[in-house]
N, C-alpha and C. Protein backbone atom coordinates (compact mmCIF):
# COMPACT_ATOMS: atom_id res chain seq x y z
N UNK A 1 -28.43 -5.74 -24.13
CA UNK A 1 -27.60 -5.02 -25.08
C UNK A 1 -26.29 -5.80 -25.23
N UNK A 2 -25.96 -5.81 -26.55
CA UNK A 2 -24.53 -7.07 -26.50
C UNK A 2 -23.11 -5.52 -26.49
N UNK A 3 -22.23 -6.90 -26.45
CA UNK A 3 -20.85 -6.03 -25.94
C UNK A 3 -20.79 -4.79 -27.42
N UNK A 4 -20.78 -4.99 -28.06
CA UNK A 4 -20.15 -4.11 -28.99
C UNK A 4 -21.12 -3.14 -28.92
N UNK A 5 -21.99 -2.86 -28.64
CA UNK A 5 -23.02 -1.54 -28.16
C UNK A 5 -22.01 -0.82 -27.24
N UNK A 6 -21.26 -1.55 -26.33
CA UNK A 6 -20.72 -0.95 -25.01
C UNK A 6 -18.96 -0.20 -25.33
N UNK A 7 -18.93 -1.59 -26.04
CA UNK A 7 -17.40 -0.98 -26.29
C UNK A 7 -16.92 -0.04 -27.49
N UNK A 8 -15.64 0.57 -27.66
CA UNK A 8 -15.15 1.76 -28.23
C UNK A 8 -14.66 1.27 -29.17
N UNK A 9 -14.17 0.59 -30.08
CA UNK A 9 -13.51 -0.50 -30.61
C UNK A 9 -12.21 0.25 -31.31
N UNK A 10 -11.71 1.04 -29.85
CA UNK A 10 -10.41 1.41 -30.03
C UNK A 10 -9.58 0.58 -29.38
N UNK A 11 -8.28 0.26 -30.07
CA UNK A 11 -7.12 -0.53 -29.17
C UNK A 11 -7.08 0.63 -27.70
N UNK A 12 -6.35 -0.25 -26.77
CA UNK A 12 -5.81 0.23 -25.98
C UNK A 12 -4.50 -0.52 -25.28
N UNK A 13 -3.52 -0.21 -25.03
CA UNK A 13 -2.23 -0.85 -24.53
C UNK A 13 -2.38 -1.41 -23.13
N UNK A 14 -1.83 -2.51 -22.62
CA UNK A 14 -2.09 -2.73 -21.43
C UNK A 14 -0.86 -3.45 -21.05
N UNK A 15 -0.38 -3.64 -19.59
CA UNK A 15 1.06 -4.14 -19.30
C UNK A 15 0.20 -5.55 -18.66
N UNK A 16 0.42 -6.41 -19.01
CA UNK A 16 0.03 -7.96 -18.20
C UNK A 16 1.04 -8.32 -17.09
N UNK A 17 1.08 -8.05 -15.68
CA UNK A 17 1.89 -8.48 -14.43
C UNK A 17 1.64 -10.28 -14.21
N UNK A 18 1.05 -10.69 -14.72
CA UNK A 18 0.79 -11.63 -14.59
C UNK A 18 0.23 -12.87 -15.31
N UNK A 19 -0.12 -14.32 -15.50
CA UNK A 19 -1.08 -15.03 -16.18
C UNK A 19 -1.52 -15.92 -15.44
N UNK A 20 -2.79 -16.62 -15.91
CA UNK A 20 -3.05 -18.16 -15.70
C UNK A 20 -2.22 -19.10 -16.12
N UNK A 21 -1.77 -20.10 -15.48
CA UNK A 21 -0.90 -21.11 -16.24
C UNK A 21 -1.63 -22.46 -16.90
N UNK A 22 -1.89 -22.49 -18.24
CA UNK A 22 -2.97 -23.14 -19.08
C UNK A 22 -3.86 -22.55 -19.71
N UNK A 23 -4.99 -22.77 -19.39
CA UNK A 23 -5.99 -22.36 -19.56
C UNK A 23 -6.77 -22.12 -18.41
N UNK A 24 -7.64 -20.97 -18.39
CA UNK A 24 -8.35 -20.25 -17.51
C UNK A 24 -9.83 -20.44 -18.06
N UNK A 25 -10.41 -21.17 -17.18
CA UNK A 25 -12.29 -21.49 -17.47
C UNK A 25 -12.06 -21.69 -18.78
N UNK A 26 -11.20 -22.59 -19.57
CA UNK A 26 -11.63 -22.79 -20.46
C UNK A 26 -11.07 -21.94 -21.35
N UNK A 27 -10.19 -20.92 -21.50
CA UNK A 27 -10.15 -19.48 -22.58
C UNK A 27 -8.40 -20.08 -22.80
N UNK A 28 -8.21 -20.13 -24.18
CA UNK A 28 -6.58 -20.34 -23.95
C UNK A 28 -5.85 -18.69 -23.78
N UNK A 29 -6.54 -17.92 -23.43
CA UNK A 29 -5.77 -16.67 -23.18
C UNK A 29 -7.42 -16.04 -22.28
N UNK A 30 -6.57 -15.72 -20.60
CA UNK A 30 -7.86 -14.66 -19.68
C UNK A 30 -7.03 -14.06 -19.46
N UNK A 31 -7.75 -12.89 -19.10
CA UNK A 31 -7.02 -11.89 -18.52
C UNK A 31 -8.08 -10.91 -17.79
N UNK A 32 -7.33 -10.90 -16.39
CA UNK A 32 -8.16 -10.56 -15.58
C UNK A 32 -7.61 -8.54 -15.54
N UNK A 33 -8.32 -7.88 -15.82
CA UNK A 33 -8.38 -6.32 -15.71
C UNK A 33 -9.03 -5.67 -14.70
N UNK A 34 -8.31 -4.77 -14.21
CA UNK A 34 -8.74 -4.17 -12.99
C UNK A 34 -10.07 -3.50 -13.66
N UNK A 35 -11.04 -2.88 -12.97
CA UNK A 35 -12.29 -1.72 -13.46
C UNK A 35 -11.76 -0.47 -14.50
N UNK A 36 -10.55 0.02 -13.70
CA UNK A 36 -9.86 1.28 -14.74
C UNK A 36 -9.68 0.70 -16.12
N UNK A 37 -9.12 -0.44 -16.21
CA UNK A 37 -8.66 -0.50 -17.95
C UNK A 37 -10.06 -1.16 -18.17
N UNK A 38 -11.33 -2.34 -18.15
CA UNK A 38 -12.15 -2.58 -18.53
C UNK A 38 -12.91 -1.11 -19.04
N UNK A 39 -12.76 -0.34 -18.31
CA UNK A 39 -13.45 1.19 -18.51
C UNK A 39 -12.43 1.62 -19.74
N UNK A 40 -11.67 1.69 -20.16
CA UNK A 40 -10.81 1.92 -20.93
C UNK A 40 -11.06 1.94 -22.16
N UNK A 41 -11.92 -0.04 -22.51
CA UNK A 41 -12.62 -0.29 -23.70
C UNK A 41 -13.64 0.33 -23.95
N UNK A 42 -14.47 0.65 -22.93
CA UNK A 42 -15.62 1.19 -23.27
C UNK A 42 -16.34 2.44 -24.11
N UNK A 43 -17.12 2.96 -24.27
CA UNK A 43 -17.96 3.72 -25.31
C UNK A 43 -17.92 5.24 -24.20
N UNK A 44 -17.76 6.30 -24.45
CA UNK A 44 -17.79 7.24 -23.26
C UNK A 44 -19.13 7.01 -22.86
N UNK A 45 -19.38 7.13 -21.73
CA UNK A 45 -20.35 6.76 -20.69
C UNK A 45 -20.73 5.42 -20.77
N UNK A 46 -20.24 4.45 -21.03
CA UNK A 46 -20.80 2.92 -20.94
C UNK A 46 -19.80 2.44 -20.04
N UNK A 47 -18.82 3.04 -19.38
CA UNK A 47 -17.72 2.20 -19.19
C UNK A 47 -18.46 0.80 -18.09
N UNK A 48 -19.36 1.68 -17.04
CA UNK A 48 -20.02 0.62 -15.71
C UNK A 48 -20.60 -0.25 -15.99
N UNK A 49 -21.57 0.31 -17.81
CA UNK A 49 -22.41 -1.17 -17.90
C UNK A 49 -20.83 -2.17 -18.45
N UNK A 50 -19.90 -2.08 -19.08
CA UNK A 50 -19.20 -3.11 -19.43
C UNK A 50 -19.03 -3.60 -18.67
N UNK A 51 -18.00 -2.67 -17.29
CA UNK A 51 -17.68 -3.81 -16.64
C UNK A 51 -18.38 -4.72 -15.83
N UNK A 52 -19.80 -4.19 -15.43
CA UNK A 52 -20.94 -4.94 -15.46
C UNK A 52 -21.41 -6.40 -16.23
N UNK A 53 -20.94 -6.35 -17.32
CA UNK A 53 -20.77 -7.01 -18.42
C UNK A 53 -20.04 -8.66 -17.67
N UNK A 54 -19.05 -8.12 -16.86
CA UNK A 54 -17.88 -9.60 -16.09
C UNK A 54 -17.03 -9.63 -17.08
N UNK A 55 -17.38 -10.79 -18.10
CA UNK A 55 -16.75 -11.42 -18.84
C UNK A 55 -16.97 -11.11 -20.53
N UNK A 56 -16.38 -10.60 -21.03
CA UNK A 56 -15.87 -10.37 -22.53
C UNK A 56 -14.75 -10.99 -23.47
N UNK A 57 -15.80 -11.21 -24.66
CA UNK A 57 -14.37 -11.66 -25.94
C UNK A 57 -13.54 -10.62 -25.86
N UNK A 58 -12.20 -10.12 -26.32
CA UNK A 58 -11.61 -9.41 -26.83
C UNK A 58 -10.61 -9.72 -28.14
N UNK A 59 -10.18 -9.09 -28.88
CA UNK A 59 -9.34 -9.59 -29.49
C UNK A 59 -7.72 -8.52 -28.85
N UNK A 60 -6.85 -9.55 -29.19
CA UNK A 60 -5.72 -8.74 -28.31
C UNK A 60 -4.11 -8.89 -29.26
N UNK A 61 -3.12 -8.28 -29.34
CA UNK A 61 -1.48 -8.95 -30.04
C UNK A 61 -0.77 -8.29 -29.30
N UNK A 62 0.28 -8.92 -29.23
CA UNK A 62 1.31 -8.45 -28.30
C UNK A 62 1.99 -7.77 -28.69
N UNK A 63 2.41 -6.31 -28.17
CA UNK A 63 3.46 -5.63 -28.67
C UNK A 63 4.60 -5.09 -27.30
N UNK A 64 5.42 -4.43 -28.04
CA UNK A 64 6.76 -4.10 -27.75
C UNK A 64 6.33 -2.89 -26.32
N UNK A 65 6.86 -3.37 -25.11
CA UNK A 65 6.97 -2.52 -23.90
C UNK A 65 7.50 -1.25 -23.82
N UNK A 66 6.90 -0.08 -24.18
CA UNK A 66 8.03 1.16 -24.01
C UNK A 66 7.50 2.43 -22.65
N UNK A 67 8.60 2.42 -21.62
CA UNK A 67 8.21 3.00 -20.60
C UNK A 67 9.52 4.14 -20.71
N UNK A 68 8.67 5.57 -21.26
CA UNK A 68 9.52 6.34 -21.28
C UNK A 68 10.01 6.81 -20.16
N UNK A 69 11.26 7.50 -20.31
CA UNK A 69 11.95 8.23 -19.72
C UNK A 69 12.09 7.19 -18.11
N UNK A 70 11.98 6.18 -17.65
CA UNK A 70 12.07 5.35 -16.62
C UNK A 70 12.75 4.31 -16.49
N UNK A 71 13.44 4.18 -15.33
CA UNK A 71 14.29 2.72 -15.31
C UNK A 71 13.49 1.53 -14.62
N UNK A 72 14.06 0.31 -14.97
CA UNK A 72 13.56 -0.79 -14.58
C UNK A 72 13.59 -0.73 -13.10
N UNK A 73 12.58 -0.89 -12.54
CA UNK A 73 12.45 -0.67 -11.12
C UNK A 73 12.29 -2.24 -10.24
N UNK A 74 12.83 -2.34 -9.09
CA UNK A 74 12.91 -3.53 -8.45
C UNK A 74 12.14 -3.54 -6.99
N UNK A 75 10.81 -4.13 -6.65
CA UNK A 75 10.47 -4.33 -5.47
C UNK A 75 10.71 -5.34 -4.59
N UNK A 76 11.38 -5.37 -3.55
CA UNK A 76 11.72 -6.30 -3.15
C UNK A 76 10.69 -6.65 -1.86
N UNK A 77 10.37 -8.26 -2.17
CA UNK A 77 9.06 -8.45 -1.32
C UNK A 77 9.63 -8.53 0.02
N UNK A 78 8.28 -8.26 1.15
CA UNK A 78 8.18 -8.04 2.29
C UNK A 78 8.99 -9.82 3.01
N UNK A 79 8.49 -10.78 2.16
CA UNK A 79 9.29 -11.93 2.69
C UNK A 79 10.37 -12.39 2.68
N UNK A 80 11.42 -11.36 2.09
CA UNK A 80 12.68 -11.39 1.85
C UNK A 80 13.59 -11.44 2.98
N UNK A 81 14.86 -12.12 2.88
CA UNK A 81 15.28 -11.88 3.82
C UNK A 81 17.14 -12.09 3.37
N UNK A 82 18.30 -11.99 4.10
CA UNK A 82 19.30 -12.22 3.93
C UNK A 82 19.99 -13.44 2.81
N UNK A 83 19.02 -14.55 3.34
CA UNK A 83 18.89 -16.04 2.90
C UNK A 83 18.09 -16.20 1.94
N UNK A 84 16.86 -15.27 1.50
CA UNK A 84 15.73 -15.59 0.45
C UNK A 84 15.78 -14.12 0.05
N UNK A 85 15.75 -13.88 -0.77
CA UNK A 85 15.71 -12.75 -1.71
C UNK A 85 14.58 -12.94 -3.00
N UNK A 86 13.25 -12.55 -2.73
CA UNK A 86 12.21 -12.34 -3.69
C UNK A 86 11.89 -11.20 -4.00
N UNK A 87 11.40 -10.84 -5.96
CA UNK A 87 11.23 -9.55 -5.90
C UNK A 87 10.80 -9.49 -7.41
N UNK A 88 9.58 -8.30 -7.47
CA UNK A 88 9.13 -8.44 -8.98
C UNK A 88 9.71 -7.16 -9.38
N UNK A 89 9.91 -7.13 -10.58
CA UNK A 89 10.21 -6.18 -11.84
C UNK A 89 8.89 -5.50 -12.46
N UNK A 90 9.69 -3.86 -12.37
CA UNK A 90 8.70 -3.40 -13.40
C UNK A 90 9.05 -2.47 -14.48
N UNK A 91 8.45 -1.86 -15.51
CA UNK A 91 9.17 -1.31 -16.06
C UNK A 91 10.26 -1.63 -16.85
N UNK A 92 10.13 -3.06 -17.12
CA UNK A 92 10.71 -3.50 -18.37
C UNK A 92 10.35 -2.77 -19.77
N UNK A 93 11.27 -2.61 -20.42
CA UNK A 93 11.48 -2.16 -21.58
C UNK A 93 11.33 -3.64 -22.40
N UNK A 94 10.73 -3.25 -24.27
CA UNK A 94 11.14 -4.65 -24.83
C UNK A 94 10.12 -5.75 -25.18
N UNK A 95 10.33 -6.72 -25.35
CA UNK A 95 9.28 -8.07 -25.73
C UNK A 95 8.21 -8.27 -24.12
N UNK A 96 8.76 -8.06 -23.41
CA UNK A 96 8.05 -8.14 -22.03
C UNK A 96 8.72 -9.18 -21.45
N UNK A 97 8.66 -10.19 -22.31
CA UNK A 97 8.35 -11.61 -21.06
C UNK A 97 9.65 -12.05 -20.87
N UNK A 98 9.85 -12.36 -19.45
CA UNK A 98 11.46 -12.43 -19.03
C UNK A 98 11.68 -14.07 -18.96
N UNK A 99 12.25 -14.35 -19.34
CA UNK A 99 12.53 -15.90 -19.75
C UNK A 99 13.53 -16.50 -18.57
N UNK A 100 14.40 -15.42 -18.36
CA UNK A 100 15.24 -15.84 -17.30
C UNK A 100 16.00 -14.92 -16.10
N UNK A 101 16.20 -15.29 -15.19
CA UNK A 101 16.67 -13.95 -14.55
C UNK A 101 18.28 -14.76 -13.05
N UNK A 102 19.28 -13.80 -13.55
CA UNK A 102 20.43 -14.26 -12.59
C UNK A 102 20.11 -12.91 -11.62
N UNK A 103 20.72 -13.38 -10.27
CA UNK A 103 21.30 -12.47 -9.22
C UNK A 103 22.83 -11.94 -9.08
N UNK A 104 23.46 -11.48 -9.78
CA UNK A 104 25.18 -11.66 -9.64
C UNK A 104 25.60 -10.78 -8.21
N UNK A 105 26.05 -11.39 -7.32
CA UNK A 105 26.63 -10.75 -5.97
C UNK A 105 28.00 -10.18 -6.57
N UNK A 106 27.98 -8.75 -5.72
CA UNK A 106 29.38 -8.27 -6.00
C UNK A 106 30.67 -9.20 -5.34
N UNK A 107 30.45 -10.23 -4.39
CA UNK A 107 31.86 -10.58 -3.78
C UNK A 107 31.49 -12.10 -4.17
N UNK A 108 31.12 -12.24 -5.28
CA UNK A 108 31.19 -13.83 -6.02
C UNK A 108 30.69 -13.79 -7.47
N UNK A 109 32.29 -14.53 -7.94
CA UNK A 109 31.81 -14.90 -9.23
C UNK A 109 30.55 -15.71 -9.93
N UNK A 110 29.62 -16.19 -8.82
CA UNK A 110 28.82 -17.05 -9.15
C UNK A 110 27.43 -16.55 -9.18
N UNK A 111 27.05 -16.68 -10.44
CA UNK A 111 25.47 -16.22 -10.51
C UNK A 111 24.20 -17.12 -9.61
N UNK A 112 23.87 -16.32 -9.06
CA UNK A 112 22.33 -16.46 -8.41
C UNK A 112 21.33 -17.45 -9.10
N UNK A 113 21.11 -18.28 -9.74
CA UNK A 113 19.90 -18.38 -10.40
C UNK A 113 18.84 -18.42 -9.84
N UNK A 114 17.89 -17.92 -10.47
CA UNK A 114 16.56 -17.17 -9.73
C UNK A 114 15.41 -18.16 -10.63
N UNK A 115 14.24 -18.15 -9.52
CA UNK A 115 13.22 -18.98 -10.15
C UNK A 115 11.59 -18.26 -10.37
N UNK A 116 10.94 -18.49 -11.24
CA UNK A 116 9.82 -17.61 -11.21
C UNK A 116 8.79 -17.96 -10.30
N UNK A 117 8.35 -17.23 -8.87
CA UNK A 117 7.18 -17.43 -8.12
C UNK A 117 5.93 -17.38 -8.97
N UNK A 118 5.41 -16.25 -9.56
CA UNK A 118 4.61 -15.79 -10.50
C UNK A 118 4.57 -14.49 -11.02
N UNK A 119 3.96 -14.57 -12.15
CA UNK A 119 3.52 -12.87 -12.77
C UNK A 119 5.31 -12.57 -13.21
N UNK A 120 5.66 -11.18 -12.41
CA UNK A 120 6.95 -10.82 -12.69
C UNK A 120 7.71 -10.73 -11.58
N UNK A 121 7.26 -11.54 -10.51
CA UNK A 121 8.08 -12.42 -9.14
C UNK A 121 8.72 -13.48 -9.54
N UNK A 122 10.38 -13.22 -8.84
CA UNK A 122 11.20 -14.77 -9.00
C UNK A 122 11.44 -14.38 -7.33
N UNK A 123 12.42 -15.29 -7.58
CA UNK A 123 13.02 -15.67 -5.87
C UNK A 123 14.61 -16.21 -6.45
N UNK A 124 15.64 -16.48 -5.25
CA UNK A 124 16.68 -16.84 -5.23
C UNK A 124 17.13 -16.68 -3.69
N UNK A 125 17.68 -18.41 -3.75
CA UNK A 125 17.76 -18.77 -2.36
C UNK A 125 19.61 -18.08 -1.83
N UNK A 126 20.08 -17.46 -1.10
CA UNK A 126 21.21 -16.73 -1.40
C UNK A 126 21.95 -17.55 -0.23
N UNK A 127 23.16 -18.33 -0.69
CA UNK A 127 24.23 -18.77 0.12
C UNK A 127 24.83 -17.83 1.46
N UNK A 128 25.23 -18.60 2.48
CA UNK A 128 25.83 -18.11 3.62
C UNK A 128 27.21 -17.56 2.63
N UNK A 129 27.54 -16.04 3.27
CA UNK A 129 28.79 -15.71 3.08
C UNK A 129 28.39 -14.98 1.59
N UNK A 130 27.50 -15.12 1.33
CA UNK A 130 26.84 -14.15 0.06
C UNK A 130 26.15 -12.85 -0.13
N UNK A 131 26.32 -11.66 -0.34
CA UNK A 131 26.10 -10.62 0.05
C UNK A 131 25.94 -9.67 -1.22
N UNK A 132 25.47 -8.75 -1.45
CA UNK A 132 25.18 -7.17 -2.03
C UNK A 132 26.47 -6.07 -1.92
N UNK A 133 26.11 -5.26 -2.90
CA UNK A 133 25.20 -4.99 -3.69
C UNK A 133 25.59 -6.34 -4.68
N UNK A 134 24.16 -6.35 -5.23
CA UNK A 134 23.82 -7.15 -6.64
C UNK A 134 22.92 -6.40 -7.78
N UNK A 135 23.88 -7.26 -9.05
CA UNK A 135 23.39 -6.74 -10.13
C UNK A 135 22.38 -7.97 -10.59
N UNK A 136 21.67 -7.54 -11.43
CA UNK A 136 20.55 -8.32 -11.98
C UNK A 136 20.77 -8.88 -13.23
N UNK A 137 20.30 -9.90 -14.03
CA UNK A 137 21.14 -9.85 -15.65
C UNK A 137 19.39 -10.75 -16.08
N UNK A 138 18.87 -9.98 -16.56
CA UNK A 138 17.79 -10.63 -17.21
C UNK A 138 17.56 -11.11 -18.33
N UNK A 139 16.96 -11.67 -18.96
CA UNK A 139 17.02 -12.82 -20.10
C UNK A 139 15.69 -12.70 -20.66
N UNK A 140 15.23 -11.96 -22.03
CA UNK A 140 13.98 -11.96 -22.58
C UNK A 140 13.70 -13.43 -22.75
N UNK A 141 12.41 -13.88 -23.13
CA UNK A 141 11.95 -15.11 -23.47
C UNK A 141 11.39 -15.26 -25.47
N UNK A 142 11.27 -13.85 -25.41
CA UNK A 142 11.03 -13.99 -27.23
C UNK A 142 12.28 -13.84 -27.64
N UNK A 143 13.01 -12.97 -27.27
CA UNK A 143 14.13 -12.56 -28.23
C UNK A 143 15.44 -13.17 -27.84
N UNK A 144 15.39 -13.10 -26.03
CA UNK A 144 16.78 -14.52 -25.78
C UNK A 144 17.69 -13.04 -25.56
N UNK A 145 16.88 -11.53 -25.76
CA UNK A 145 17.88 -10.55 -25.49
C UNK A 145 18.39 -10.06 -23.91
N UNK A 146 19.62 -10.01 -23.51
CA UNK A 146 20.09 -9.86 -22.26
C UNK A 146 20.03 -8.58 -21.96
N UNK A 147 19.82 -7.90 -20.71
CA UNK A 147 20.30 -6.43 -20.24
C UNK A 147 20.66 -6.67 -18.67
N UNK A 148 21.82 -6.31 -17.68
CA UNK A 148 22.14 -6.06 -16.65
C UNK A 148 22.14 -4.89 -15.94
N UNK A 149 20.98 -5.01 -15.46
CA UNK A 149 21.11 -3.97 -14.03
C UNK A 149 21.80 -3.85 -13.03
N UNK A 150 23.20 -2.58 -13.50
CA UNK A 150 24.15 -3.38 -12.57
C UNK A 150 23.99 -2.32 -11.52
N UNK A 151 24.56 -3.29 -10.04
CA UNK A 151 24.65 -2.90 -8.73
C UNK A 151 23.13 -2.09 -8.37
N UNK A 152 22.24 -2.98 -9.02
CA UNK A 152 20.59 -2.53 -8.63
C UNK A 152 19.64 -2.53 -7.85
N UNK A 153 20.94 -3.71 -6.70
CA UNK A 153 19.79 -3.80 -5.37
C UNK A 153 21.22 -3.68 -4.18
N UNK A 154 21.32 -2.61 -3.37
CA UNK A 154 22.40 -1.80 -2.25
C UNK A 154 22.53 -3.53 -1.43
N UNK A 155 24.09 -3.15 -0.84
CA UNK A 155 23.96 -3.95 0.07
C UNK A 155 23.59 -3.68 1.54
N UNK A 156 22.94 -2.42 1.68
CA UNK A 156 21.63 -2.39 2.42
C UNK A 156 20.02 -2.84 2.19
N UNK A 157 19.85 -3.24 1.64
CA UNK A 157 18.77 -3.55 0.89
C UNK A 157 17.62 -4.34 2.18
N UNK A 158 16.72 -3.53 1.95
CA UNK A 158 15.59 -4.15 2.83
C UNK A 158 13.97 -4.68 2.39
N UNK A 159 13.48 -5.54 2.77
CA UNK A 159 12.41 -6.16 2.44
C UNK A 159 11.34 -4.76 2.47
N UNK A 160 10.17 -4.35 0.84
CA UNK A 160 9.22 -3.84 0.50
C UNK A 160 9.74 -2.92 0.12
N UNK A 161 11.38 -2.61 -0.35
CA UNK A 161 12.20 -1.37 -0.50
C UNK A 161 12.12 -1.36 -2.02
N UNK A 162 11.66 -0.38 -2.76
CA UNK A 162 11.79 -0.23 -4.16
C UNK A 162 13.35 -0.09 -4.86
N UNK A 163 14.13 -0.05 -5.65
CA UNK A 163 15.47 -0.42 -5.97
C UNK A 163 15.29 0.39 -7.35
């Protein structure tokens, strides 16, 4: 039975945490979906044979992030520490894709610059004598539009602590 027997050929919205960098087997756009959203596309009661299915065309466009009533939330990874400060974003509002991201410490004029690990993980290596709370100042990548999360991570702040 081919895919379009299976699937609903209703849109459905999806948040991408992540990509391949290039190309993936070949596809200039994969995207790997957990079982819940592959079930998502599907036909009511087909969802198992799809995802059964593995691998599917889709057609897909990018639109505008809207997470009501919620603020941008900050996890800060378990490998973090005084000196290394890593941590993904969620709950961006907007174009999605963050182009750039500073750390601003409250007891220095000097921004953090932060580097992307992957997905919606950066890192920033944090100077001796450099300390919290810190605000965040993020940088879309389509639109080049700025927003600061200020004083968004305590200067208690501990590694796997949501913010």
């Amino acid at each position: 039975m081919h895919t379009k027997h299976r699937c609903s050929g209703y849109p459905i919205t999806i948040t991408i945490i992540d990509e391949c960098p290039g190309a993936c087997n070949d596809d200039p756009a994969h995207f790997d979906l957990r079982g819940k959203a592959f079930g998502y596309l599907a036909k009511p009661g087909k969802g198992p044979a799809l995802r059964n299915k593995g691998r599917i065309n889709i057609e897909y466009q990018r639109v505008q992030c809207y997470y009501n009533n919620t603020s941008i939330t900050i996890k800060i990874d378990r490998g973090s520490n005084q000196y290394y400060l890593a941590f993904a974003l969620e709950n961006v509002n907007g174009d999605g894709e963050i182009g750039s991201m500073e750390l601003l410490p409250s007891n220095s004029g000097q921004p953090q610059y932060m580097q992307q690990v992957f997905g919606a993980t950066w890192k920033a290596d944090i100077p001796i004598g450099i300390s919290g709370p810190y605000s965040v100042r993020i940088t879309s990548l389509e639109s080049s539009r700025t927003i600061i999360a200020y004083k968004s991570i305590s200067a208690d702040w501990s590694p796997g602590l949501y913010c």
